[in-house]
C-alpha atoms as a PDB file:
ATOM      1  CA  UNK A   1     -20.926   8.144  -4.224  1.00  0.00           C
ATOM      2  CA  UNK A   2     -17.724   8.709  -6.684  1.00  0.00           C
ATOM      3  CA  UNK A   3     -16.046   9.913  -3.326  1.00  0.00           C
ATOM      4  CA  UNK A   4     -16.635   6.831  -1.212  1.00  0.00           C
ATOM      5  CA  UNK A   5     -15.407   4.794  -4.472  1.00  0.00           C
ATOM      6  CA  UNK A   6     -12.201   6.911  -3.988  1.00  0.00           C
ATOM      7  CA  UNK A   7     -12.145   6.249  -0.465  1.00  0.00           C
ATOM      8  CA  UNK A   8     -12.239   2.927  -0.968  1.00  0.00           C
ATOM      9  CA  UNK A   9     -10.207   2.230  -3.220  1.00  0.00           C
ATOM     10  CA  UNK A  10      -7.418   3.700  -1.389  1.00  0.00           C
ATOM     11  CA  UNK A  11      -8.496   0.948   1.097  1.00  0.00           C
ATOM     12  CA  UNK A  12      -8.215  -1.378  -1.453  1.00  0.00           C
ATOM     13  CA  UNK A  13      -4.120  -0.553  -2.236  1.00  0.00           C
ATOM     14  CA  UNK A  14      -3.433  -1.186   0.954  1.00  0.00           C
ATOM     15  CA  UNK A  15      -5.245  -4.601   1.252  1.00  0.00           C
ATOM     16  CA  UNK A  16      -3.253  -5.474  -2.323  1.00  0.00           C
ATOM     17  CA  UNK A  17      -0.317  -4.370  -0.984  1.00  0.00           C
ATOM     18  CA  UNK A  18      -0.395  -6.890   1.718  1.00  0.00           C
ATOM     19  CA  UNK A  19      -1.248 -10.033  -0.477  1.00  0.00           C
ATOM     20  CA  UNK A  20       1.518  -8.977  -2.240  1.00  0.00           C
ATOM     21  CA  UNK A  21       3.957  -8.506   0.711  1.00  0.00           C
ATOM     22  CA  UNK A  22       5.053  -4.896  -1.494  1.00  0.00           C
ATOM     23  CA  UNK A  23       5.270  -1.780   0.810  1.00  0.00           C
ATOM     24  CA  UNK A  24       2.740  -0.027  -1.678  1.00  0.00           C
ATOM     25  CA  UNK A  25       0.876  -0.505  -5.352  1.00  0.00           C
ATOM     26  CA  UNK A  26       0.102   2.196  -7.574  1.00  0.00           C
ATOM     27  CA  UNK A  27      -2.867   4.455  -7.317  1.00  0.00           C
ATOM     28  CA  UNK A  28      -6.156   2.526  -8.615  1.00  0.00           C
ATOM     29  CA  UNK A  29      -7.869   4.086 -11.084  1.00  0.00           C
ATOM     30  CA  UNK A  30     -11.616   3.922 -10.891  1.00  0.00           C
ATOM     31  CA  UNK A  31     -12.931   3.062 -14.719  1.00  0.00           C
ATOM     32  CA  UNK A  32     -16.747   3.772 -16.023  1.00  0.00           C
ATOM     33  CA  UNK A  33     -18.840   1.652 -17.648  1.00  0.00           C
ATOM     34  CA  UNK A  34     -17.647   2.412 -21.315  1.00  0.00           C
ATOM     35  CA  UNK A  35     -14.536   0.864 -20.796  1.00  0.00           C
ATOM     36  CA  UNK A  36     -15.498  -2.675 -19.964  1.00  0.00           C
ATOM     37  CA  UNK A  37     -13.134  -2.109 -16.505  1.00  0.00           C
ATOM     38  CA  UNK A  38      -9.667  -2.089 -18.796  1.00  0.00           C
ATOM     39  CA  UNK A  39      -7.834   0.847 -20.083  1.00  0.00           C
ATOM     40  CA  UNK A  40      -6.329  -0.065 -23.556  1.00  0.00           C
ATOM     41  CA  UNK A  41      -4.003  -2.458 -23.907  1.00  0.00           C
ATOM     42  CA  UNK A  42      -4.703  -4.623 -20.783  1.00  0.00           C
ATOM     43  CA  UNK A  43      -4.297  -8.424 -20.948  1.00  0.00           C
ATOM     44  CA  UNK A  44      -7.854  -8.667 -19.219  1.00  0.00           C
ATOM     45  CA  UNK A  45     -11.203  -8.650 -21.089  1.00  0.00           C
ATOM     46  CA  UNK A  46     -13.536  -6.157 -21.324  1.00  0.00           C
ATOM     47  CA  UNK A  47     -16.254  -6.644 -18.703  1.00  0.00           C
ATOM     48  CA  UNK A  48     -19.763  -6.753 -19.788  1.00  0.00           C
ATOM     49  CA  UNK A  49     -22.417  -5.567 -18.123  1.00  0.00           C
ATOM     50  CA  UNK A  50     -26.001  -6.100 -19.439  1.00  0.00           C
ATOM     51  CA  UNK A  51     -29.204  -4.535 -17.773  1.00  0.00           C
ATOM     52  CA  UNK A  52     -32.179  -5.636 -17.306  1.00  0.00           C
ATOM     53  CA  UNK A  53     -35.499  -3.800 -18.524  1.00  0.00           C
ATOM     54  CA  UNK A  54     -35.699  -1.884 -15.759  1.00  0.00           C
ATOM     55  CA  UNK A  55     -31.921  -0.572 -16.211  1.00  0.00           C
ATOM     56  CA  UNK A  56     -30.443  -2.703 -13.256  1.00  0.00           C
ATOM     57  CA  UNK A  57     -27.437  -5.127 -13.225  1.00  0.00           C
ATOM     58  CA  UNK A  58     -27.858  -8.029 -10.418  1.00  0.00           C
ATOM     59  CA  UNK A  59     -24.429  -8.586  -8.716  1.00  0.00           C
ATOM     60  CA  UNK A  60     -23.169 -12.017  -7.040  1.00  0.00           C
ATOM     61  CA  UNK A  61     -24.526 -11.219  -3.904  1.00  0.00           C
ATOM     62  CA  UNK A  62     -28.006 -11.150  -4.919  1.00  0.00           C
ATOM     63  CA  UNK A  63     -28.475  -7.224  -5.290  1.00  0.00           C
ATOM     64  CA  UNK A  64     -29.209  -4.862  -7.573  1.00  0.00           C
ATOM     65  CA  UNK A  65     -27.812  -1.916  -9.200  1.00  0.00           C
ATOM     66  CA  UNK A  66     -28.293   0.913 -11.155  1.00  0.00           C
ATOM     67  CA  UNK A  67     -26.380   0.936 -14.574  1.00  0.00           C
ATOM     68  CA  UNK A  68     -25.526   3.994 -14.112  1.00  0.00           C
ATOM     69  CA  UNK A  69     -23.573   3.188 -10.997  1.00  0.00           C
ATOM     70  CA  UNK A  70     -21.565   0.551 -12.773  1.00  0.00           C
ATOM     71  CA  UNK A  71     -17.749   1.276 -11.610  1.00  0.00           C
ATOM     72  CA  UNK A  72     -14.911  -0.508 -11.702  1.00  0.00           C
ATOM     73  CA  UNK A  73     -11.174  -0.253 -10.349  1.00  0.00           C
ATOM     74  CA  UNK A  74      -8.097  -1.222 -12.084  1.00  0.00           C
ATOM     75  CA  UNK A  75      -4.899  -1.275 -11.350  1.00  0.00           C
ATOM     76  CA  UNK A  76      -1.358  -2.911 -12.705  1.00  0.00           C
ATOM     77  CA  UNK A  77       1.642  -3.707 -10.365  1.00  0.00           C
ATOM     78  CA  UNK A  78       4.823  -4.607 -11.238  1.00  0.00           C
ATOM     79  CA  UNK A  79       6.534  -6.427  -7.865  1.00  0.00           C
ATOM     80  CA  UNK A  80       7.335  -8.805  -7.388  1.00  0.00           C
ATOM     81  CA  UNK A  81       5.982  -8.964 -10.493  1.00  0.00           C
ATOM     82  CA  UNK A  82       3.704  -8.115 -13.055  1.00  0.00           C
ATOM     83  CA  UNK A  83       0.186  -8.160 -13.117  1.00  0.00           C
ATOM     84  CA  UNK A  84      -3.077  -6.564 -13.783  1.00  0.00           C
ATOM     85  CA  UNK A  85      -6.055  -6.434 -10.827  1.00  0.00           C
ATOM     86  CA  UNK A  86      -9.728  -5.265 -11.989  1.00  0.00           C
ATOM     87  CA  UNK A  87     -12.259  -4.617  -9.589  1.00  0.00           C
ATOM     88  CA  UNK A  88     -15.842  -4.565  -9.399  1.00  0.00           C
ATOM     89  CA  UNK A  89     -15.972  -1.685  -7.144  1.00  0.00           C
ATOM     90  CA  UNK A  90     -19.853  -1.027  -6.489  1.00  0.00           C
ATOM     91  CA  UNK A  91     -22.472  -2.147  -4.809  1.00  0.00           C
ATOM     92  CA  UNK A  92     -25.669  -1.719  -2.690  1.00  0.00           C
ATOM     93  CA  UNK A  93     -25.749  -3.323   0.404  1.00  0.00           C
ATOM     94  CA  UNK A  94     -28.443  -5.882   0.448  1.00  0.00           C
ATOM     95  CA  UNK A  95     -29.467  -4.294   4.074  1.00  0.00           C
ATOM     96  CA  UNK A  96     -30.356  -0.608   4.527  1.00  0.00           C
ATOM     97  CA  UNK A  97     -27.033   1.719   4.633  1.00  0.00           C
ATOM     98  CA  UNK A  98     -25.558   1.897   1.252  1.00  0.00           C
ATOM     99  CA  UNK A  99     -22.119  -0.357   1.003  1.00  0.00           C
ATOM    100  CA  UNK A 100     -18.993   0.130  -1.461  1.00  0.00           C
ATOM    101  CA  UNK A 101     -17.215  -3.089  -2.289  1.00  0.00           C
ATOM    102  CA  UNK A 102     -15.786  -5.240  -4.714  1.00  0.00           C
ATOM    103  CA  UNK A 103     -18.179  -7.932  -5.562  1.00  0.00           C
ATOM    104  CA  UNK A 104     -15.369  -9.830  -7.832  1.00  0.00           C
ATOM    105  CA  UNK A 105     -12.005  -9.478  -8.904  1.00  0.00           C
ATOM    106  CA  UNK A 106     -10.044 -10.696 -12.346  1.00  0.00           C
ATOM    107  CA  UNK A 107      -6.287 -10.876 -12.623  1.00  0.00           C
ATOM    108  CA  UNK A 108      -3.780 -11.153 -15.351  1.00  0.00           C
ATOM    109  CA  UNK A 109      -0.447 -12.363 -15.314  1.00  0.00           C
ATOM    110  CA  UNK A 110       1.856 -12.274 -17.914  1.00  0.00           C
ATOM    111  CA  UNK A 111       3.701 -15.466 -18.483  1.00  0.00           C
ATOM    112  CA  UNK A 112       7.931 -15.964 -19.656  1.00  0.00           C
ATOM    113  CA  UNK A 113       6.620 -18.506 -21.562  1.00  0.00           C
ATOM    114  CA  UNK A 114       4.596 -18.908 -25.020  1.00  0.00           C
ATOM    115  CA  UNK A 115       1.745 -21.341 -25.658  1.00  0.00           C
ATOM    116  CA  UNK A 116       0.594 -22.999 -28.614  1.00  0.00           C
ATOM    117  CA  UNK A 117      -3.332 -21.921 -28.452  1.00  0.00           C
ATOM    118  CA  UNK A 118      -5.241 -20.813 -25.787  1.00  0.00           C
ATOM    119  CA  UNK A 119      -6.745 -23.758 -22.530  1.00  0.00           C
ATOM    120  CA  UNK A 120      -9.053 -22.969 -19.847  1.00  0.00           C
ATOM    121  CA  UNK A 121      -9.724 -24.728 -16.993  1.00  0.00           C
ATOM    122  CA  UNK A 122     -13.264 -26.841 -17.235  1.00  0.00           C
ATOM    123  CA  UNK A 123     -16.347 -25.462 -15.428  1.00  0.00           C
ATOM    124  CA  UNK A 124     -17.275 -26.805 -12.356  1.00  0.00           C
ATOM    125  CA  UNK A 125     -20.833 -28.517 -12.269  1.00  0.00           C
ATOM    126  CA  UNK A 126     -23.607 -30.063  -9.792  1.00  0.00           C
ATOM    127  CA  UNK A 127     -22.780 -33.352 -11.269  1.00  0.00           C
ATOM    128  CA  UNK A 128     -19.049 -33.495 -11.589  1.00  0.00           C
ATOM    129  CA  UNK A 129     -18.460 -31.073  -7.870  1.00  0.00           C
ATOM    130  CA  UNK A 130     -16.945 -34.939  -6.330  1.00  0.00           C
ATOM    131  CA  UNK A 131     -15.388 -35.733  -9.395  1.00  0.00           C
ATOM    132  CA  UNK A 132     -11.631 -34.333  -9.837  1.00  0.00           C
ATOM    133  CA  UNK A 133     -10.789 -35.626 -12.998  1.00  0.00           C
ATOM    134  CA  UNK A 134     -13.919 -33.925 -14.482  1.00  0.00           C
ATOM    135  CA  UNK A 135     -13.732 -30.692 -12.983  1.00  0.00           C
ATOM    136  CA  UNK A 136     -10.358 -30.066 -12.934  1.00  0.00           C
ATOM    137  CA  UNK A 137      -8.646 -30.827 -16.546  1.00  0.00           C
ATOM    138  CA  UNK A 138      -7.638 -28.106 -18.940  1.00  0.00           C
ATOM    139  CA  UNK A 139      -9.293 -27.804 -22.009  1.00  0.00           C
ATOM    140  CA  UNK A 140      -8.513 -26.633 -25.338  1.00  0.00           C
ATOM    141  CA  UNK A 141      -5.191 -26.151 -27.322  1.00  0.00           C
ATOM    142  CA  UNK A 142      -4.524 -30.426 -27.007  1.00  0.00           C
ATOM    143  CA  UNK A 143      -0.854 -29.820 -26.641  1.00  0.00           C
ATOM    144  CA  UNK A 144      -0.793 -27.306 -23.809  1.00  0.00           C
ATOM    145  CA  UNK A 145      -3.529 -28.638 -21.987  1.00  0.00           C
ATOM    146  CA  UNK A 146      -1.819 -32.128 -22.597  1.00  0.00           C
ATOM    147  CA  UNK A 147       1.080 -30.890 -20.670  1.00  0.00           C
ATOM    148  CA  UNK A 148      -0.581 -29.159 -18.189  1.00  0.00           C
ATOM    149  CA  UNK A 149      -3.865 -32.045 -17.141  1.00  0.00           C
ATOM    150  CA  UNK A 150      -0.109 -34.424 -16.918  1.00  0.00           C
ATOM    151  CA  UNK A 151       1.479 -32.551 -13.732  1.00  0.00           C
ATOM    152  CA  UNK A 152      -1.627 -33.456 -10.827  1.00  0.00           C
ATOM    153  CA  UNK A 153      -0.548 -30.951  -8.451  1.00  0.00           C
ATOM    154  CA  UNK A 154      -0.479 -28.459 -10.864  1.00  0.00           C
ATOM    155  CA  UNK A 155      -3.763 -29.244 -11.417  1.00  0.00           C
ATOM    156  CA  UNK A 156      -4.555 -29.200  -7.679  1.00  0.00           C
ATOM    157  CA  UNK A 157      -3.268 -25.870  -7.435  1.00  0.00           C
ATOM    158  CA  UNK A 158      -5.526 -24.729 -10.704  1.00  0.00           C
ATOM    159  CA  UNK A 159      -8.626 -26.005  -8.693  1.00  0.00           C
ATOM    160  CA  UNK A 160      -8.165 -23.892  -5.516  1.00  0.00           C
ATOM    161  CA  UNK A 161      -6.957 -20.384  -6.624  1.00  0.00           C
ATOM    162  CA  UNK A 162     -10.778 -19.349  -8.398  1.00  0.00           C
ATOM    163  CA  UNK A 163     -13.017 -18.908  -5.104  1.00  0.00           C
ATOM    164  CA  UNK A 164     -16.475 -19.660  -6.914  1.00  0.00           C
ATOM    165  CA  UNK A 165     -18.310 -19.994  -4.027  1.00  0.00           C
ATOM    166  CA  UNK A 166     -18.808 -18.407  -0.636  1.00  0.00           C
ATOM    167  CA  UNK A 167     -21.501 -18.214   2.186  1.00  0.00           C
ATOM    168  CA  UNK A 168     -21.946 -15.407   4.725  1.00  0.00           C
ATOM    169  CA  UNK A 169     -24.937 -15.354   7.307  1.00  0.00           C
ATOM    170  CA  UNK A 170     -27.784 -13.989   5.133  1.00  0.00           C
ATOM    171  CA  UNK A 171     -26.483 -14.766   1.466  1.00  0.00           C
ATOM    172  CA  UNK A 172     -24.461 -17.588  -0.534  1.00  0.00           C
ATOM    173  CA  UNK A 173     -22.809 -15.864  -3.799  1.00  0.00           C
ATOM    174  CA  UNK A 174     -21.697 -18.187  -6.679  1.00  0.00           C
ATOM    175  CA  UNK A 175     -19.499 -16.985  -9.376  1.00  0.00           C
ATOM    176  CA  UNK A 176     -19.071 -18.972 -12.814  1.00  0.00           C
ATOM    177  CA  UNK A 177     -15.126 -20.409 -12.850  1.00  0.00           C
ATOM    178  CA  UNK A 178     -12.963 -19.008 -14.980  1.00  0.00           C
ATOM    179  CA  UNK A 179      -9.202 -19.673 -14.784  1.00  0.00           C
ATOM    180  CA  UNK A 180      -7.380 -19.229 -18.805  1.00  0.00           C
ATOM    181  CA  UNK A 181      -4.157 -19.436 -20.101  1.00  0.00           C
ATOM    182  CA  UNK A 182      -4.065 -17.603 -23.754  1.00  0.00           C
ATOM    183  CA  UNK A 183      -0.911 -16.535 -26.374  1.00  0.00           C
ATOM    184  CA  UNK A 184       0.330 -13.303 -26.084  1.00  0.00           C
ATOM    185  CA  UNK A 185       2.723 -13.350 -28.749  1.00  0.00           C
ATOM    186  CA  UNK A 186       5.958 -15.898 -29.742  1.00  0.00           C
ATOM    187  CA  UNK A 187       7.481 -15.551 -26.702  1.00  0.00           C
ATOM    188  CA  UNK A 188       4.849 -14.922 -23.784  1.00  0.00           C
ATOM    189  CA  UNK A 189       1.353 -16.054 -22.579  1.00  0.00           C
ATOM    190  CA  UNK A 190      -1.354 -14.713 -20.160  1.00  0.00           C
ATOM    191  CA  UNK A 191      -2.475 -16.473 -17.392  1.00  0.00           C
ATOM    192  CA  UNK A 192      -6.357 -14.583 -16.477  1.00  0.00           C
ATOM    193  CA  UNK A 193      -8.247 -15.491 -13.013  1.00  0.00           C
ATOM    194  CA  UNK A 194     -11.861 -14.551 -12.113  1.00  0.00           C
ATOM    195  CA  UNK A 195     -12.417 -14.855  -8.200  1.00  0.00           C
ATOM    196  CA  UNK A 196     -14.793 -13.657  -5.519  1.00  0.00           C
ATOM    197  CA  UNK A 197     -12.591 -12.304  -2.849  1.00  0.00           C
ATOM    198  CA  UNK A 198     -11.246 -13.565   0.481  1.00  0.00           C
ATOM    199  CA  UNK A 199     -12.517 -11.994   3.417  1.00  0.00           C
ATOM    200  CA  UNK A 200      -9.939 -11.950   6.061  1.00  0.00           C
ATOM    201  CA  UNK A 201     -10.932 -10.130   9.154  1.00  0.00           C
ATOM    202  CA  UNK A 202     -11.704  -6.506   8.631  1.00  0.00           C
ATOM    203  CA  UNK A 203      -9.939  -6.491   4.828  1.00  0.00           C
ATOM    204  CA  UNK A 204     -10.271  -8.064   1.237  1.00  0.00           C
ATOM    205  CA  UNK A 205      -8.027 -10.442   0.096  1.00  0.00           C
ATOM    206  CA  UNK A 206      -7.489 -10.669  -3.606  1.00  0.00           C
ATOM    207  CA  UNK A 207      -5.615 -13.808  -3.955  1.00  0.00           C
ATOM    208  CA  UNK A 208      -2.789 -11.831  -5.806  1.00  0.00           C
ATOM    209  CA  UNK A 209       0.178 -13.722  -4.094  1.00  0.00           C
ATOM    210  CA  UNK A 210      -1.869 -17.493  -4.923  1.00  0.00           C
ATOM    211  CA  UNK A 211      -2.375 -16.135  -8.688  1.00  0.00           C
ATOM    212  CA  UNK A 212       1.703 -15.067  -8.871  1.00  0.00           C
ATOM    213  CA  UNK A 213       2.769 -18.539  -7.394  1.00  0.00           C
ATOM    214  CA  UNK A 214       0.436 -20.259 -10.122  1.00  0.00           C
ATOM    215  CA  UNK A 215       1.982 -18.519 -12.637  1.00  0.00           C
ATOM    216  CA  UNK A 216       5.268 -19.277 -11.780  1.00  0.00           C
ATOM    217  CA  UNK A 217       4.416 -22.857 -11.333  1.00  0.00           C
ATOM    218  CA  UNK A 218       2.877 -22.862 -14.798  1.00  0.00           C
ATOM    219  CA  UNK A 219       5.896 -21.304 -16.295  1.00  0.00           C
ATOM    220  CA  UNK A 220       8.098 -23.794 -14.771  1.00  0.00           C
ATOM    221  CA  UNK A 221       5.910 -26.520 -16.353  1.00  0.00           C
ATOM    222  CA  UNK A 222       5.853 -25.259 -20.017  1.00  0.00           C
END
């Protein structure tokens, strides 16, 4: 199994490469459980992964995995510039051969700009789905999100880089929204994206260019 995770991931450079319109990325390294999916240091969160009492994890597209099969890949690029990709990188196939994929990606940005306190982007409910003033204000530090919830296509833009929600022939996987802006220190902030991934043909978009225009929009706005 650890050598189709290899395999794939050097599918998955490739496929990055392209969203990013870069001739190449750096290697992707394939993390264990232990480290949450982020080497040291990383702007993005440690991943947790809880089991159930029979030691499996369920996964957005309705399987199940072993705990011990929990892998993830990781890497940080720095063109056209920075960020941070982490991948969930296994999973069983729901049918009978054994699949390796990504079942959801998050991505950090660094931001050449600061922020008061961190905002995050409201979750998206059954009631509020037709609403766009519900679902799509910033919440948190009042000042930042102030600024932010005042510039509408900003906030359009917010709305449609998280892919929550997607439905193939035999399965509809949902993902809880999660789009943050947080301090990093005086001078820069971190803009961090949770998304299921595009599929685009016969590859895996990772809405990497959409999360680098965001962030440049967002900078231009604080």
């Amino acid at each position: 199994m650890d050598r189709k995770i290899e395999k794939q991931m050097r599918k998955y450079e490739s496929w990055l490469a392209k969203d990013l319109g870069v001739d190449s990325v750096p290697p992707m390294q394939v993390l264990d459980l232990e480290t949450g999916g982020v080497p040291e240091g990383s702007l993005l969160p440690r991943t947790a992964v809880v089991a159930n009492r029979s030691g499996m994890v369920q996964v957005v597209t309705g399987g199940m995995l072993k705990l011990a099969d929990v892998r993830f890949g990781y890497v940080k690029v720095s063109e056209p510039r920075p960020l941070e990709v982490q991948l969930f990188a296994i999973n069983m196939s729901t049918n009978i051969a054994r699949g390796v994929y990504a079942t959801s990606f998050a991505l950090a940005a660094p931001l050449r700009k600061p922020v008061a306190g961190p905002v995050r982007l409201g979750d998206e409910t059954e009631s509020d789905r037709n609403n766009f003033t519900a679902r799509n204000l910033f919440e948190g530090d009042r000042e930042t999100a102030a600024l932010l919830n005042a510039d509408r296509d900003l906030l359009k833009q917010a709305a449609l880089l998280p892919v929550t929600r997607r439905t193939t022939a035999k399965t509809t996987e949902k993902l809880g929204r999660h789009l943050e802006i947080r301090p990093i220190d005086a001078q820069r902030s971190a803009l961090i994206v949770r998304t299921l991934p595009d599929i685009l043909m016969t590859r895996t978009g990772f809405r990497a260019r959409q999360t680098l225009e965001f962030a440049a929009a967002v900078e231009a706005r604080l």
